[in-house]
C-alpha atoms as a PDB file:
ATOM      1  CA  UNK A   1      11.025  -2.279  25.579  1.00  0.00           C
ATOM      2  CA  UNK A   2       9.058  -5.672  25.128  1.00  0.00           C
ATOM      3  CA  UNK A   3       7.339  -6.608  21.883  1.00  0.00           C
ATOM      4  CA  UNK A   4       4.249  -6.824  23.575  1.00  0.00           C
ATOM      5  CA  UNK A   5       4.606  -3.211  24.886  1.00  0.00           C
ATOM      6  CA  UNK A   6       5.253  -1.966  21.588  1.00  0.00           C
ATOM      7  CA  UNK A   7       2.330  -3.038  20.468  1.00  0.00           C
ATOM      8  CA  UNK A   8       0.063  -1.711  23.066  1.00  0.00           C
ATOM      9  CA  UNK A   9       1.598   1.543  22.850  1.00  0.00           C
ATOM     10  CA  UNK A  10       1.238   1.615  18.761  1.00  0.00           C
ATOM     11  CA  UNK A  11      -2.594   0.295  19.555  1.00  0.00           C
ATOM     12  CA  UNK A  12      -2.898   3.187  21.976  1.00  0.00           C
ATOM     13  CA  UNK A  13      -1.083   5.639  19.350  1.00  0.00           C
ATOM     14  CA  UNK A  14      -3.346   4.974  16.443  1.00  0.00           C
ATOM     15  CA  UNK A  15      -6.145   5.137  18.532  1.00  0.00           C
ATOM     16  CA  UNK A  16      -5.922   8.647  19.611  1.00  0.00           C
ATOM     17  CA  UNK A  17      -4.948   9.660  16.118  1.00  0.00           C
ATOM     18  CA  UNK A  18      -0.863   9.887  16.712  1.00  0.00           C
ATOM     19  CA  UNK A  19       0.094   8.600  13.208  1.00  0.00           C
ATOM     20  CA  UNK A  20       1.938  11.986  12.325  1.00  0.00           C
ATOM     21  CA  UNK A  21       4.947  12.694  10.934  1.00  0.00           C
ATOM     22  CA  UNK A  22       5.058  15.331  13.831  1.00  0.00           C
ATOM     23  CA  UNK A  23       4.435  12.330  16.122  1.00  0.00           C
ATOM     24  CA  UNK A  24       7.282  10.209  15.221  1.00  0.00           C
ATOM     25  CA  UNK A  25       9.861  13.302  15.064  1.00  0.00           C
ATOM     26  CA  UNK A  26       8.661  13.408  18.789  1.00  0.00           C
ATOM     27  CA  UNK A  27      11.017  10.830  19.595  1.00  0.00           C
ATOM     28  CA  UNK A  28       8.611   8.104  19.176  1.00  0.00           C
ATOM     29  CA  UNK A  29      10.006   5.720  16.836  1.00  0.00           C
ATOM     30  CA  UNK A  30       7.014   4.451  14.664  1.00  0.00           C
ATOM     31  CA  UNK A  31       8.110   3.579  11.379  1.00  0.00           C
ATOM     32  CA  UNK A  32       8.606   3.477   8.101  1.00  0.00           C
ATOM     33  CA  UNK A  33      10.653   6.328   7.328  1.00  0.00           C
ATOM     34  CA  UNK A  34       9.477   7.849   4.502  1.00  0.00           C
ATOM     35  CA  UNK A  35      12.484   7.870   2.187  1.00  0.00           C
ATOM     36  CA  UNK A  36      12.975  10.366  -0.618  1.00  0.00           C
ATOM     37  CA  UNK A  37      11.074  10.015  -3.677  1.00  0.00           C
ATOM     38  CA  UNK A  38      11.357  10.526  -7.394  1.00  0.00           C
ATOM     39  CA  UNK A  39      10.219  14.465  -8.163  1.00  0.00           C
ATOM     40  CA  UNK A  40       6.998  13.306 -10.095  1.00  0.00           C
ATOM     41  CA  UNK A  41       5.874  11.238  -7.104  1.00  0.00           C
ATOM     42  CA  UNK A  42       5.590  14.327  -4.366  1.00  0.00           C
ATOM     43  CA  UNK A  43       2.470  14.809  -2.838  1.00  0.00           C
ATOM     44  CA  UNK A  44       1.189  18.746  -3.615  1.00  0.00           C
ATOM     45  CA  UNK A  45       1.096  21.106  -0.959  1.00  0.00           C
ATOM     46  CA  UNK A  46      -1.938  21.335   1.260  1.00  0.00           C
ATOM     47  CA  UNK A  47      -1.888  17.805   2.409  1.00  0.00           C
ATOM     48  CA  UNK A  48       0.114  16.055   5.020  1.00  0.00           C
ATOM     49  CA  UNK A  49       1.251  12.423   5.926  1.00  0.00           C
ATOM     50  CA  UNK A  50      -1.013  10.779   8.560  1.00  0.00           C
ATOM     51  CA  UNK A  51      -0.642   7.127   8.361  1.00  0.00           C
ATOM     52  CA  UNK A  52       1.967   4.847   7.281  1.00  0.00           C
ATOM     53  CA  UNK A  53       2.561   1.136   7.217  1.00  0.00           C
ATOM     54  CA  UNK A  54       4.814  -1.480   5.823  1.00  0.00           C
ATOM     55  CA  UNK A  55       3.386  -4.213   3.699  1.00  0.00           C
ATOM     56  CA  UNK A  56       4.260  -7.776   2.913  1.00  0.00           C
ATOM     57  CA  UNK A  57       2.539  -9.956   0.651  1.00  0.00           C
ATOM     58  CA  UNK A  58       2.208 -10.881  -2.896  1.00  0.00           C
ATOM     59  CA  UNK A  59       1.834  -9.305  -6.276  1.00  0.00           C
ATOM     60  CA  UNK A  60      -0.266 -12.174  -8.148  1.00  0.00           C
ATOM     61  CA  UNK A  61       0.053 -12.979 -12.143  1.00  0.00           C
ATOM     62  CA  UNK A  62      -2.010 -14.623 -14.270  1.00  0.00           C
ATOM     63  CA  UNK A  63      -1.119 -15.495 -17.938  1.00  0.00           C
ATOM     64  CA  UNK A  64      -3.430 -14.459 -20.171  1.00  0.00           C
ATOM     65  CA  UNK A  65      -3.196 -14.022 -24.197  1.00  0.00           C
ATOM     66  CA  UNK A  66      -1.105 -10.740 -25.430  1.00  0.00           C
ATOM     67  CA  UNK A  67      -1.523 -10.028 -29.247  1.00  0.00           C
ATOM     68  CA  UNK A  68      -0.234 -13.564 -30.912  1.00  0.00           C
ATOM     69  CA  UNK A  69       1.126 -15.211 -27.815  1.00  0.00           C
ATOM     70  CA  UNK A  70       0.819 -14.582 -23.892  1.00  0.00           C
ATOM     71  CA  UNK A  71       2.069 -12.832 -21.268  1.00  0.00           C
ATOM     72  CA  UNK A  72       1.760 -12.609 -17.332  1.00  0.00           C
ATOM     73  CA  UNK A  73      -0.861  -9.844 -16.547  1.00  0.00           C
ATOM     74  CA  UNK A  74      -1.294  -8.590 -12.654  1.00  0.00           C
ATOM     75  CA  UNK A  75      -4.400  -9.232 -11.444  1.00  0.00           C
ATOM     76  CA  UNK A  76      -4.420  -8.213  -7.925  1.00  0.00           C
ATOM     77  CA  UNK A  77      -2.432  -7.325  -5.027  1.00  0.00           C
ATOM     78  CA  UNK A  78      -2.606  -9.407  -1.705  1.00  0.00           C
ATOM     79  CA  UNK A  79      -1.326  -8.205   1.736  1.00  0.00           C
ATOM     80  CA  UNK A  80      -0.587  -7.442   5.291  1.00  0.00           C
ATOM     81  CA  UNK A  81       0.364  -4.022   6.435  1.00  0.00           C
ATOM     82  CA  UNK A  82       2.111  -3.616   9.736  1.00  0.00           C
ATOM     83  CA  UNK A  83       3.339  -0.981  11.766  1.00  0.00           C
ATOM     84  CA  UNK A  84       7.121  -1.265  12.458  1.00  0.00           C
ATOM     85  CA  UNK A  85       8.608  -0.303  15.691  1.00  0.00           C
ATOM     86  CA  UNK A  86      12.937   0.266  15.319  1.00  0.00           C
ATOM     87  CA  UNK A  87      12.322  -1.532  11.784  1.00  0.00           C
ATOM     88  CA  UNK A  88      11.054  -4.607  13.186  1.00  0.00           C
ATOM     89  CA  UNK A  89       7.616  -5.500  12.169  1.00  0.00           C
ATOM     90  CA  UNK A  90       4.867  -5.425  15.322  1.00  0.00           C
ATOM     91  CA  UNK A  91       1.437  -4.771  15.145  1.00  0.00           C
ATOM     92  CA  UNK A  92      -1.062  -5.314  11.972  1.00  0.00           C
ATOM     93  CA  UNK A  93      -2.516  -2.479  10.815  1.00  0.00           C
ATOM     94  CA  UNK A  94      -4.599  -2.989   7.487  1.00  0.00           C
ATOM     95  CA  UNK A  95      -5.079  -4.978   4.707  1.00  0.00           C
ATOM     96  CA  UNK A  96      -4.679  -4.492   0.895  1.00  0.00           C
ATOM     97  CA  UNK A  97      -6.590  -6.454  -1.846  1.00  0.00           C
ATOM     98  CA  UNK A  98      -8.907  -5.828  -4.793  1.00  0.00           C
ATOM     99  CA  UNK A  99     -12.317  -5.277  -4.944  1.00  0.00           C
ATOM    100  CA  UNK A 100     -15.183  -3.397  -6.541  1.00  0.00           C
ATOM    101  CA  UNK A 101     -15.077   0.243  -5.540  1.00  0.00           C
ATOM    102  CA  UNK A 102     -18.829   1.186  -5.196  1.00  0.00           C
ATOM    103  CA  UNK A 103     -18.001   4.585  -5.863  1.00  0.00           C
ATOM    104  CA  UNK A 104     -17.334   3.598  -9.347  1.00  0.00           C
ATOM    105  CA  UNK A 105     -20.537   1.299 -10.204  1.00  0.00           C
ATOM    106  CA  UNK A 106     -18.017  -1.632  -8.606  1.00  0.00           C
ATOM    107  CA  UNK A 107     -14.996  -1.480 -10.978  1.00  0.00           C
ATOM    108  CA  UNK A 108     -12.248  -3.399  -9.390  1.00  0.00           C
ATOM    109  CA  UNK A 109      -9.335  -1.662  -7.747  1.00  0.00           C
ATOM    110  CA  UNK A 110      -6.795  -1.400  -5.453  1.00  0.00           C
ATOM    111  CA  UNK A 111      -8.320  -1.630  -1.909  1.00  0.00           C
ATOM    112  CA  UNK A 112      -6.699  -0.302   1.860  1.00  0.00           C
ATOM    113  CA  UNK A 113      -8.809  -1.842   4.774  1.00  0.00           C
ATOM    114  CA  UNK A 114      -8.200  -0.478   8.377  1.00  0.00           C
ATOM    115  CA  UNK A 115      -7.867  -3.386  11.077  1.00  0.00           C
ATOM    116  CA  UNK A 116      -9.074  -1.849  13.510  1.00  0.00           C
ATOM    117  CA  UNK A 117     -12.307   0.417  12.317  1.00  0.00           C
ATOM    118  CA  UNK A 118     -12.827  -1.394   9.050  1.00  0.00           C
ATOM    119  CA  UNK A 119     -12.669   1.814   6.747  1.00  0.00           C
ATOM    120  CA  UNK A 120     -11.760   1.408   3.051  1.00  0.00           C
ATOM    121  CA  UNK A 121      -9.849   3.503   0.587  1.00  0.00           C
ATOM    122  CA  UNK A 122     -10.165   2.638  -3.054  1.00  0.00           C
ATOM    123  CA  UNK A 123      -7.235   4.641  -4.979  1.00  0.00           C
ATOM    124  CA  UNK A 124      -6.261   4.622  -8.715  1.00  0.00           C
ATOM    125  CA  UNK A 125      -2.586   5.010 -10.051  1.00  0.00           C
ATOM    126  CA  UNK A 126      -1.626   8.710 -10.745  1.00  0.00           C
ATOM    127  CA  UNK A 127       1.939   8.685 -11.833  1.00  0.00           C
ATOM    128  CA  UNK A 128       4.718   5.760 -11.417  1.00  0.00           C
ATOM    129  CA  UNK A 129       8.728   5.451 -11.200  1.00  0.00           C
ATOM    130  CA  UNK A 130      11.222   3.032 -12.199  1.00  0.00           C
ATOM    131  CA  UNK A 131      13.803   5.349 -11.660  1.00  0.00           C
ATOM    132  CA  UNK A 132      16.963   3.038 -10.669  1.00  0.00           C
ATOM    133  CA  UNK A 133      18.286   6.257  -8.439  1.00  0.00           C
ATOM    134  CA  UNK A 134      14.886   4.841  -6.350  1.00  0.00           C
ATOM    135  CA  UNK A 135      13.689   1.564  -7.149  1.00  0.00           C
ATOM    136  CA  UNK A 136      15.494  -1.769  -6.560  1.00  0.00           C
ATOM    137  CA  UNK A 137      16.773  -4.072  -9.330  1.00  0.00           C
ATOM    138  CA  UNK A 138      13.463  -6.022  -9.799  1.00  0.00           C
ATOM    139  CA  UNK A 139      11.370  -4.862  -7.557  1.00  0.00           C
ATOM    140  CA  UNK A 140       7.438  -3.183  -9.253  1.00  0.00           C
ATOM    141  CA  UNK A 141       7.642   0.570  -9.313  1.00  0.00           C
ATOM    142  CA  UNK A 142       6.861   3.062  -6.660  1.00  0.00           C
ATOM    143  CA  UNK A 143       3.488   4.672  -6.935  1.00  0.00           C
ATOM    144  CA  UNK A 144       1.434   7.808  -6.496  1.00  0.00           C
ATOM    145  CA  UNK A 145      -2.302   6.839  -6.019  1.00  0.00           C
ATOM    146  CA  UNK A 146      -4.940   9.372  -5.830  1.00  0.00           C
ATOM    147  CA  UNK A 147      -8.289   8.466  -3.732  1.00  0.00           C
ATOM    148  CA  UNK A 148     -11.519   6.647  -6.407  1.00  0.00           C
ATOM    149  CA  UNK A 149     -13.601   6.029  -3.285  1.00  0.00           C
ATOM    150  CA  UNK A 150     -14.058   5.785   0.368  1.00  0.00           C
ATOM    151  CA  UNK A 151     -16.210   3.771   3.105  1.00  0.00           C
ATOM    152  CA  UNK A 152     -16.116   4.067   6.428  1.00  0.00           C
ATOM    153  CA  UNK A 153     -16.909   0.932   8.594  1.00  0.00           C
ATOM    154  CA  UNK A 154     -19.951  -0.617   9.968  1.00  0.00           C
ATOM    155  CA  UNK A 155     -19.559   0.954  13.340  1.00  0.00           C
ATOM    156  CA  UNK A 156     -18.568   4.102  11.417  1.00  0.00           C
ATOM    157  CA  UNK A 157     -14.918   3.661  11.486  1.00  0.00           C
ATOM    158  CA  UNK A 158     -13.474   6.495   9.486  1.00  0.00           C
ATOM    159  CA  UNK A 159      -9.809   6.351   9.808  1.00  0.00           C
ATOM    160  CA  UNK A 160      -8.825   5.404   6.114  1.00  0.00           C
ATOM    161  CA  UNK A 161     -11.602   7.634   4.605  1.00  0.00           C
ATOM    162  CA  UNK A 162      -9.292  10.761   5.265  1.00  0.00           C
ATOM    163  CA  UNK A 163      -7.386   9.506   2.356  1.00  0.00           C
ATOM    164  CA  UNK A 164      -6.540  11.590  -0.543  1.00  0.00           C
ATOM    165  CA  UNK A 165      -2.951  10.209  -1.506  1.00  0.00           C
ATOM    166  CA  UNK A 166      -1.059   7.539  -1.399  1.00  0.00           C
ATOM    167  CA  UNK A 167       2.324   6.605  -2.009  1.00  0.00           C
ATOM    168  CA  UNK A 168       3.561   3.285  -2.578  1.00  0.00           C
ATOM    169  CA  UNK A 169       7.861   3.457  -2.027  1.00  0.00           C
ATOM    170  CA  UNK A 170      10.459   1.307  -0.836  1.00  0.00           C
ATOM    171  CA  UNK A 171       9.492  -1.537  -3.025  1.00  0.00           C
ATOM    172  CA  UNK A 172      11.352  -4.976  -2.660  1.00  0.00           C
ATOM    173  CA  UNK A 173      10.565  -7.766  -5.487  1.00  0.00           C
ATOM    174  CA  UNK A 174       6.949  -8.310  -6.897  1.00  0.00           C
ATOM    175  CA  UNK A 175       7.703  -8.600 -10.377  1.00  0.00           C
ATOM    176  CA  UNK A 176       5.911 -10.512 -13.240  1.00  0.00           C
ATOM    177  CA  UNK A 177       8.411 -14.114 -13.312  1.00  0.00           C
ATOM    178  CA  UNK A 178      10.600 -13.926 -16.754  1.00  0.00           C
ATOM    179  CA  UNK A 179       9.437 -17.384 -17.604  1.00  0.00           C
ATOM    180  CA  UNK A 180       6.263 -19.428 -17.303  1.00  0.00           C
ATOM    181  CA  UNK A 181       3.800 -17.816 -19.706  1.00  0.00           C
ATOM    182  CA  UNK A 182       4.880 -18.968 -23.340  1.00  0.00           C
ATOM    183  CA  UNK A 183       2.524 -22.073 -24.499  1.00  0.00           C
ATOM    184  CA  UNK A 184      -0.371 -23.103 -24.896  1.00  0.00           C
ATOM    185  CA  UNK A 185      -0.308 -25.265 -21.625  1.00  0.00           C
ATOM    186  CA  UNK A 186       0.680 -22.009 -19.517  1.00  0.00           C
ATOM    187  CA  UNK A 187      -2.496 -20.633 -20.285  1.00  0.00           C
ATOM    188  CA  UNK A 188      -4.023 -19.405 -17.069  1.00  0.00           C
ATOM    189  CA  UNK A 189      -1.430 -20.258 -14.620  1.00  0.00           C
ATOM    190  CA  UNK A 190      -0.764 -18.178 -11.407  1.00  0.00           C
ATOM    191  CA  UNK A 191       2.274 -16.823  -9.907  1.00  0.00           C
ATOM    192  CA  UNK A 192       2.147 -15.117  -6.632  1.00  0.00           C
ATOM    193  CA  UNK A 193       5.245 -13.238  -6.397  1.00  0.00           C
ATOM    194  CA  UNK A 194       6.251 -12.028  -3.098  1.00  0.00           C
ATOM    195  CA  UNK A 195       6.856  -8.576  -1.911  1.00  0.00           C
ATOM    196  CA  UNK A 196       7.392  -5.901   0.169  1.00  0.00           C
ATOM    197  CA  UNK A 197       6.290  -1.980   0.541  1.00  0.00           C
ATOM    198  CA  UNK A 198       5.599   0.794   2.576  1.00  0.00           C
ATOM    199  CA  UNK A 199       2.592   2.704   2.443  1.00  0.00           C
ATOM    200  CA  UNK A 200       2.033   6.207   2.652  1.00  0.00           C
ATOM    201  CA  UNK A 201      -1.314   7.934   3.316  1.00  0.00           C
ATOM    202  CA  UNK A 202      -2.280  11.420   3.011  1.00  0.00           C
ATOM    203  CA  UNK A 203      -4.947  13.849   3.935  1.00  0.00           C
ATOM    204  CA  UNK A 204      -6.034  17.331   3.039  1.00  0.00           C
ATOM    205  CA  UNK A 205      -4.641  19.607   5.812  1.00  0.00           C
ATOM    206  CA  UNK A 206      -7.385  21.523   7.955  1.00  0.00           C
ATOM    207  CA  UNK A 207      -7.727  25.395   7.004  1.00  0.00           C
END
């Protein structure tokens, strides 16, 4: 099958709403996988996978003071996320950034926008692993995010505002740099750290 088929089919997928887990074990093979996880990072029963991506981009550092000296501090993530198609990247899917959530009075956090409908999902860190049975050698933790807000788009795009969960696995790199933030001419440097993750979205399941 042609690259460019591929990603008219996963257009066509998305489209009518085929980003299920009962999709892809259909024989359809729309990736990522999503791998095991770490106990404390399982989503609770009553909600169920419906879009997934993998991301590449960068984790970005700034260094800032840190009681009497400094120390890189993450100030936002930036990146592409992509459906896969045999574990080759193919079609762009969303974007993730950080911006003010305007269901909390604009406080700044991690932001999902859809491609293709425009709909946002704001989410805020519920529980984390480092857990080296899971996580690479350097890589930033895995994550379990729970929804802080929602907008669809301005056509009313409403694909991302399902959202409840997400889970942020199969992380590769993105780690604060071990050096680069110790004098006083380091202040407020930037390091934009590549890496890569895949994204898992959930929804409440429909009584």
């Amino acid at each position: 099958m042609s690259h460019t088929f591929a990603r008219a089919v996963v257009v066509g997928a998305l489209a009518l709403g085929f980003g299920s887990p009962g999709y892809a074990q259909n024989g359809v093979p729309f990736g990522p996988d999503l791998p095991a996880v770490p106990g404390n990072l399982v989503v609770d029963e009553g909600f169920s996978l419906f879009f997934k991506a993998h991301a590449i981009g960068t984790q970005n550092y700034m260094c800032l003071p840190a009681g009497a000296g400094l120390a890189w501090r993450q100030i936002e993530p930036q990146a592409t996320l992509f459906q896969t198609f045999r574990d080759e990247v193919s079609q762009q899917l969303a974007t993730h950034f950080l911006s003010a959530n305007p269901d909390e009075a604009g406080l700044a956090r991690a932001t999902w926008q859809h491609s293709f409908d425009s709909s946002r999902v704001w989410a805020r860190l519920l529980r984390f692993s480092t857990d080296a049975n899971f996580v690479q050698p350097g890589a930033i933790p895995w994550f379990l995010l729970v929804t802080a807000g929602k907008a669809e788009g301005p056509t009313g795009g409403g694909l991302l505002t399902q959202t409840a969960y997400i889970q942020r696995l199969n992380t590769s790199g993105g780690a604060a740099p071990a050096t680069g933030c110790a004098l006083a001419t380091d202040l407020g440097a930037l390091a934009l750290v590549p890496y890569s993750a895949d994204y898992f979205f959930y929804r409440k399941n429909h009584d």
